[in-house]
C-alpha atoms as a PDB file:
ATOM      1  CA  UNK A   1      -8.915  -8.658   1.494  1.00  0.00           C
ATOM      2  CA  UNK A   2      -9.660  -5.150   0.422  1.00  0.00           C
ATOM      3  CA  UNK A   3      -8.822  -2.950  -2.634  1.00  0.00           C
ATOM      4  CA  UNK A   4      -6.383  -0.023  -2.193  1.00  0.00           C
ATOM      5  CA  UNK A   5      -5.546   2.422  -4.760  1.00  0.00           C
ATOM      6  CA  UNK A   6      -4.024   5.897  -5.171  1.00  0.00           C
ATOM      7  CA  UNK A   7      -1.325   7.682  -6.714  1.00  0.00           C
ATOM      8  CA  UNK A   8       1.941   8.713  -4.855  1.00  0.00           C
ATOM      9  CA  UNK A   9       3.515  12.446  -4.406  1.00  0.00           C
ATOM     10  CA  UNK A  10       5.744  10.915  -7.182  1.00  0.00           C
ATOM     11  CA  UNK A  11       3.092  10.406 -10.023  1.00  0.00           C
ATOM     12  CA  UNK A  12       2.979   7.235  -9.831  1.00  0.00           C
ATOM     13  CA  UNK A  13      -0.332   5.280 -10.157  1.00  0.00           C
ATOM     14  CA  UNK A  14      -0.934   2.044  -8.209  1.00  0.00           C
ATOM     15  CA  UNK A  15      -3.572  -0.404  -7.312  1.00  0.00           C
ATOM     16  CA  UNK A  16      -3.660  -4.219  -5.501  1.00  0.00           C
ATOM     17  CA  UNK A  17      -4.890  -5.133  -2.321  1.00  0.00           C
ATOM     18  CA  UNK A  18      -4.418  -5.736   1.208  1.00  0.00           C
ATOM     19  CA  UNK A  19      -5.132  -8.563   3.845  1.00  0.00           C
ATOM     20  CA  UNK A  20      -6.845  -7.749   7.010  1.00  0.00           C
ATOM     21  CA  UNK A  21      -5.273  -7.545  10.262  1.00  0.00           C
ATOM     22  CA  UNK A  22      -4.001 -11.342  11.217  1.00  0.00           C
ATOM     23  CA  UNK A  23      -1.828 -10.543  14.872  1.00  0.00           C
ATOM     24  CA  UNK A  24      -1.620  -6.723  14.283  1.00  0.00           C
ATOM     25  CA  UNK A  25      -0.053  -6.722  10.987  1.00  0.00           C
ATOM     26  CA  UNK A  26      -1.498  -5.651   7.642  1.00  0.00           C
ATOM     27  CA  UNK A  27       0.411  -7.966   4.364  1.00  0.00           C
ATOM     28  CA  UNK A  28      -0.187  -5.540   0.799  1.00  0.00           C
ATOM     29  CA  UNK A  29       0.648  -5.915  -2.555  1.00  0.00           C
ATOM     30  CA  UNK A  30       0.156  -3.419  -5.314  1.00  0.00           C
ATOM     31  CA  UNK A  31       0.972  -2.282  -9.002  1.00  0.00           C
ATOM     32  CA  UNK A  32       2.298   0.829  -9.997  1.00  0.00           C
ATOM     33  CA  UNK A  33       2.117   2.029 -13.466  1.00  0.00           C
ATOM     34  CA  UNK A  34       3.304   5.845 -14.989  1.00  0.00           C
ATOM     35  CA  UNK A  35       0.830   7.187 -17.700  1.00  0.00           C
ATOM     36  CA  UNK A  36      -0.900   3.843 -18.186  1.00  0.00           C
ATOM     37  CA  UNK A  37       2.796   1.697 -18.726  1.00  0.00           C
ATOM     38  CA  UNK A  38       3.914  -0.679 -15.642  1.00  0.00           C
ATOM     39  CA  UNK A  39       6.549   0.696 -13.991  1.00  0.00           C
ATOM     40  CA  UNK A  40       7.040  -2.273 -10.705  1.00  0.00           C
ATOM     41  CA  UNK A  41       5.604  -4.550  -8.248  1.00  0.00           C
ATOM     42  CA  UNK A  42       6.091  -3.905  -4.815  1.00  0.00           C
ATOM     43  CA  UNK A  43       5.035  -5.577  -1.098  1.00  0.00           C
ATOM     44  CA  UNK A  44       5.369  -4.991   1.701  1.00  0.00           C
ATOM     45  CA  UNK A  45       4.325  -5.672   5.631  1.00  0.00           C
ATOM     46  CA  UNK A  46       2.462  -2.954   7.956  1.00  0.00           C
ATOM     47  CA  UNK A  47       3.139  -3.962  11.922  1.00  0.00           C
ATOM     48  CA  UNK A  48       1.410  -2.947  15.085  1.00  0.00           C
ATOM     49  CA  UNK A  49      -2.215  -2.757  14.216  1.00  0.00           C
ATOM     50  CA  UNK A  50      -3.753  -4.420  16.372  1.00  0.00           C
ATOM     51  CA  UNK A  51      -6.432  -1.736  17.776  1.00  0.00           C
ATOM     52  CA  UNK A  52      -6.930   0.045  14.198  1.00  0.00           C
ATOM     53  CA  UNK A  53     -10.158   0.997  12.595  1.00  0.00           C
ATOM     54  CA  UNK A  54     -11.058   0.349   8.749  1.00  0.00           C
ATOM     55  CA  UNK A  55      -9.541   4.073   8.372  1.00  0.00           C
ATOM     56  CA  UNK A  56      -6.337   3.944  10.224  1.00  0.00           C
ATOM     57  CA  UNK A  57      -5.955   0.386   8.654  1.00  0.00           C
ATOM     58  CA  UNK A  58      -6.275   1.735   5.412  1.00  0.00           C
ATOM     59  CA  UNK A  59      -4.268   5.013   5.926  1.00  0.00           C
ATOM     60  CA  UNK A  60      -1.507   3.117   7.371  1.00  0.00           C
ATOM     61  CA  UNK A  61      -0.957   0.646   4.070  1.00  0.00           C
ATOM     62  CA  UNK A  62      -1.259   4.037   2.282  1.00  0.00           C
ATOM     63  CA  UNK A  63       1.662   5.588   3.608  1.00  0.00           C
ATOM     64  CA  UNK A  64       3.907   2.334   3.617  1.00  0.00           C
ATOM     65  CA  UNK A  65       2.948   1.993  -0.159  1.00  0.00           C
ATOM     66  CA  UNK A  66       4.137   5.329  -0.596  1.00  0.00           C
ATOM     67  CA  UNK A  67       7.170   5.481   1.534  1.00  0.00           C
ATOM     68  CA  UNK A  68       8.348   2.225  -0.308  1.00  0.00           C
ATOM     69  CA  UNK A  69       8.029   3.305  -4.127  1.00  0.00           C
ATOM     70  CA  UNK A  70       9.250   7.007  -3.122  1.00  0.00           C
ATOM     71  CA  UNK A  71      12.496   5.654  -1.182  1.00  0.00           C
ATOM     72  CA  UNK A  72      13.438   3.825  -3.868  1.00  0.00           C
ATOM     73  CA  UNK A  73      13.332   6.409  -6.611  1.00  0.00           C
END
């Protein structure tokens, strides 16, 4: 597992964690909060990862985290 956390273009803080790659995909989980109250849970699944680095692994679950809060507000 490893630790992920960040805040999206939206404001919205969030932190949880990700498994490492198992067949190319990437399974996360994090928090979000807005000034310190919870705000949701969300998960979600990164595919096709087969060949990344720590960095693109990481970058990757970034951008899925925030595509999936952002799309929904």
């Amino acid at each position: 597992m490893a630790d992920v956390s960040g805040t999206t273009s939206n404001g919205f803080a969030y932190e949880g964690e990700y498994q490492l790659p198992t067949s190319g995909r990437v399974l996360w989980s994090v928090t979000f909060r807005k000034d310190g109250d919870f705000a949701g849970i969300r998960h979600g699944v990164v595919r096709g990862l087969q060949d990344a680095d720590a960095a693109g692994l990481d970058e990757a679950v970034r951008r899925d985290i925030e595509s999936t809060w952002t799309m929904l507000r």
